[in-house]
Protein backbone atom coordinates (compact mmCIF):
# COMPACT_ATOMS: atom_id res chain seq x y z
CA UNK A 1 228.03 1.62 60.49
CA UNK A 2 227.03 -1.73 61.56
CA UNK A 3 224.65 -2.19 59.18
CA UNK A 4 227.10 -2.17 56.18
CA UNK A 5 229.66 -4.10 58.53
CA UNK A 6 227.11 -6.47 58.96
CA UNK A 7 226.37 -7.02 55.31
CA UNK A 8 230.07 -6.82 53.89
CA UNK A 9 231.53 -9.53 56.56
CA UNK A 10 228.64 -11.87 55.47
CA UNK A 11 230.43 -11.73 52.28
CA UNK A 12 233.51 -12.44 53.49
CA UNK A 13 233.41 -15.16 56.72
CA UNK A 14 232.02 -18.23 57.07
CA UNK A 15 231.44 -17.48 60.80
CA UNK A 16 230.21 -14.21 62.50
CA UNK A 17 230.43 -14.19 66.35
CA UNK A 18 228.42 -11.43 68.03
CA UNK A 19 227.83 -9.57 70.97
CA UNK A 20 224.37 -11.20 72.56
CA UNK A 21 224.26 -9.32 76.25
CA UNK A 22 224.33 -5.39 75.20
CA UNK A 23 220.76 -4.24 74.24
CA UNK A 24 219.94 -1.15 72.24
CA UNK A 25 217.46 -0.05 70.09
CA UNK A 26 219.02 0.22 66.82
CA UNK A 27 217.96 3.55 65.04
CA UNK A 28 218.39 4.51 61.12
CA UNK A 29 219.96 7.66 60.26
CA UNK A 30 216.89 8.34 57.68
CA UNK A 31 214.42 7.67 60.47
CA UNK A 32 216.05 10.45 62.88
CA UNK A 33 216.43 13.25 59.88
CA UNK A 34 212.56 12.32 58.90
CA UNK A 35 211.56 12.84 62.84
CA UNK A 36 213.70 15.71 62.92
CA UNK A 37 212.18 17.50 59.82
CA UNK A 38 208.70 17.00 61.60
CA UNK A 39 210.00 18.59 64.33
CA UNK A 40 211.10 21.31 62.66
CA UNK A 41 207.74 21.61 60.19
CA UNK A 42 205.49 21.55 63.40
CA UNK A 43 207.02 24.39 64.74
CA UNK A 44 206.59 26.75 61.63
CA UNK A 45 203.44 25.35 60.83
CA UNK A 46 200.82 28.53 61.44
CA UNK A 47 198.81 24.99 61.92
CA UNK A 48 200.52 24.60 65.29
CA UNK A 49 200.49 28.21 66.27
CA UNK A 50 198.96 26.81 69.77
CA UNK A 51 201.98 24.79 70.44
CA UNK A 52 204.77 26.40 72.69
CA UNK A 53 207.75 27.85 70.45
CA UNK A 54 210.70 25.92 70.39
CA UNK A 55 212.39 28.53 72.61
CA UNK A 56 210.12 26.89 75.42
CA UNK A 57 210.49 23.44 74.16
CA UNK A 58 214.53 23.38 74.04
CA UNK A 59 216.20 20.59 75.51
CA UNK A 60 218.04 17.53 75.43
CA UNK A 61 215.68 14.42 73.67
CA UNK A 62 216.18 10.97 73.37
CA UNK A 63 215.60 9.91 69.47
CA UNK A 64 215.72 6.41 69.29
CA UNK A 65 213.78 3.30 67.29
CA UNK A 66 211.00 1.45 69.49
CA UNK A 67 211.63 -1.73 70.36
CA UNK A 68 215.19 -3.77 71.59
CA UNK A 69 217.59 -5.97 70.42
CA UNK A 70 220.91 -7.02 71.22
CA UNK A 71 224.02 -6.65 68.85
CA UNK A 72 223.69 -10.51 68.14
CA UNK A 73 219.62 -10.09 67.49
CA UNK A 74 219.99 -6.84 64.89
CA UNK A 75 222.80 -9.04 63.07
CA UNK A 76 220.26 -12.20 62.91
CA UNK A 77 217.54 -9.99 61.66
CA UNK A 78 220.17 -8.41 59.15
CA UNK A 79 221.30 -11.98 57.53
CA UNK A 80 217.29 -13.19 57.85
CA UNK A 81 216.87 -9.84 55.82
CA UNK A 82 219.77 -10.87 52.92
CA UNK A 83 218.15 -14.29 52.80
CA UNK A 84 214.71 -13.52 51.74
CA UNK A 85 215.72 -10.81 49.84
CA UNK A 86 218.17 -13.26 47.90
CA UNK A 87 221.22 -11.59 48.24
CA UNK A 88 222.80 -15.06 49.26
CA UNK A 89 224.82 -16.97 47.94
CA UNK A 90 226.44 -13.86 46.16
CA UNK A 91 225.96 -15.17 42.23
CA UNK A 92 229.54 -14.28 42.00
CA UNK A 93 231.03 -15.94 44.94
CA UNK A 94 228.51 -18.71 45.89
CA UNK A 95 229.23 -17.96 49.73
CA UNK A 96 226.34 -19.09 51.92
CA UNK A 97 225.28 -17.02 54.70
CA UNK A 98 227.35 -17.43 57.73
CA UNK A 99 227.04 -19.13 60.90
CA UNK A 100 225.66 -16.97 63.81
CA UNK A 101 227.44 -17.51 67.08
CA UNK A 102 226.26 -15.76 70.64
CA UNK A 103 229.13 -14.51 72.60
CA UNK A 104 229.18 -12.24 75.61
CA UNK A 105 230.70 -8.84 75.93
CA UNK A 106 233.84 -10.53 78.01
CA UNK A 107 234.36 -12.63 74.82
CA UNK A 108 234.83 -9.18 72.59
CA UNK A 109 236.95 -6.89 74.62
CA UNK A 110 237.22 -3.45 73.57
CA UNK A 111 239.39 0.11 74.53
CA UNK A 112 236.28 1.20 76.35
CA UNK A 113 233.85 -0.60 78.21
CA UNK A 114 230.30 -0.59 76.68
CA UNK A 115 227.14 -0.50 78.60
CA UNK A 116 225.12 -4.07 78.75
CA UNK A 117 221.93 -1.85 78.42
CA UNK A 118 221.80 1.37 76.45
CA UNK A 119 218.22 2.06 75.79
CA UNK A 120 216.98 5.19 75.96
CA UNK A 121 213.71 6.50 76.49
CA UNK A 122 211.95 8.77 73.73
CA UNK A 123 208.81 9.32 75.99
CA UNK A 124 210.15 13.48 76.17
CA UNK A 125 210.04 13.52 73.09
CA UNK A 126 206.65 11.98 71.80
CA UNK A 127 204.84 13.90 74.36
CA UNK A 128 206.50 17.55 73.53
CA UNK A 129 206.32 17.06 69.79
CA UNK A 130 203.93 14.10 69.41
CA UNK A 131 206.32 11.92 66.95
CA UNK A 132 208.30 8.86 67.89
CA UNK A 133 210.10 6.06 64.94
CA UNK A 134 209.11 2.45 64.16
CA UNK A 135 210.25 -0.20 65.75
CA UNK A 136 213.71 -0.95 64.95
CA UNK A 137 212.85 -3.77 62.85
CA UNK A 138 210.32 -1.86 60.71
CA UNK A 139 213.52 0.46 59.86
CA UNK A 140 215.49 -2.49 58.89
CA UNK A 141 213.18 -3.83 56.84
CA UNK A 142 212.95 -0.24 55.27
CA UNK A 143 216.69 0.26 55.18
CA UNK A 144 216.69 -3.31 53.42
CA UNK A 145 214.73 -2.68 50.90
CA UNK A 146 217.04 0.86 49.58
């Protein structure tokens, strides 16, 4: 979880150097289970008994948070998130947040190569079943906030 990654190293570094040149949409497990459960409501719902069953609807779907961000931009918006929320400095430790450092995907090599742009459309989806999630931000800020 990068999220929790995010938030522990904080603690620990002085220093946080991050991907800036793969963009994503970064999407919160809560906000995919909620879309999901609509999903699955609509189609039981004698209040949609015009829609097609999901027999006719089946399918692969793209789920994903509006919006973009890079790995360096969600990790920004993470540590802006700690700040105003006051979880820095840790009352215990007194650790400031860290510096933020852009580095390119060549700078952070990994087993596998990753895409430099991984975005996926949820269009399929919001027209069969008329949902889509927040932006990715929005989520954060929701995410944040638990």
């Amino acid at each position: 979880n990068f999220l929790l990654t995010i938030l522990r190293l904080a603690k620990e570094r002085d220093e946080l150097r991050i991907v800036d040149d793969q963009i994503g949409a970064p999407t919160w497990s809560r906000m995919i289970a909620e879309v999901s459960a609509q999903i699955l409501a609509q189609s039981v719902s004698p209040l949609t008994a015009d829609r097609a069953p999901l027999t006719a609807v089946s399918g692969i779907y793209n789920l994903t948070a509006a919006g973009q961000t890079s790995w360096y931009g969600f990790t920004k918006a993470i540590l802006e998130s700690m700040a105003i929320q006051g979880a820095h400095p840790s009352p215990i430790t007194h650790h400031p947040l860290p510096k933020l450092l852009p580095i390119p995907t060549s700078d952070y090599p990994l087993p596998a190569p990753r895409p430099l742009f991984s975005l996926l459309a949820s269009d399929k989806l919001t027209g069969t079943f008329g949902v889509k999630l927040p932006p990715w931000n929005d989520s954060l800020a929701l995410c944040m906030d638990r």
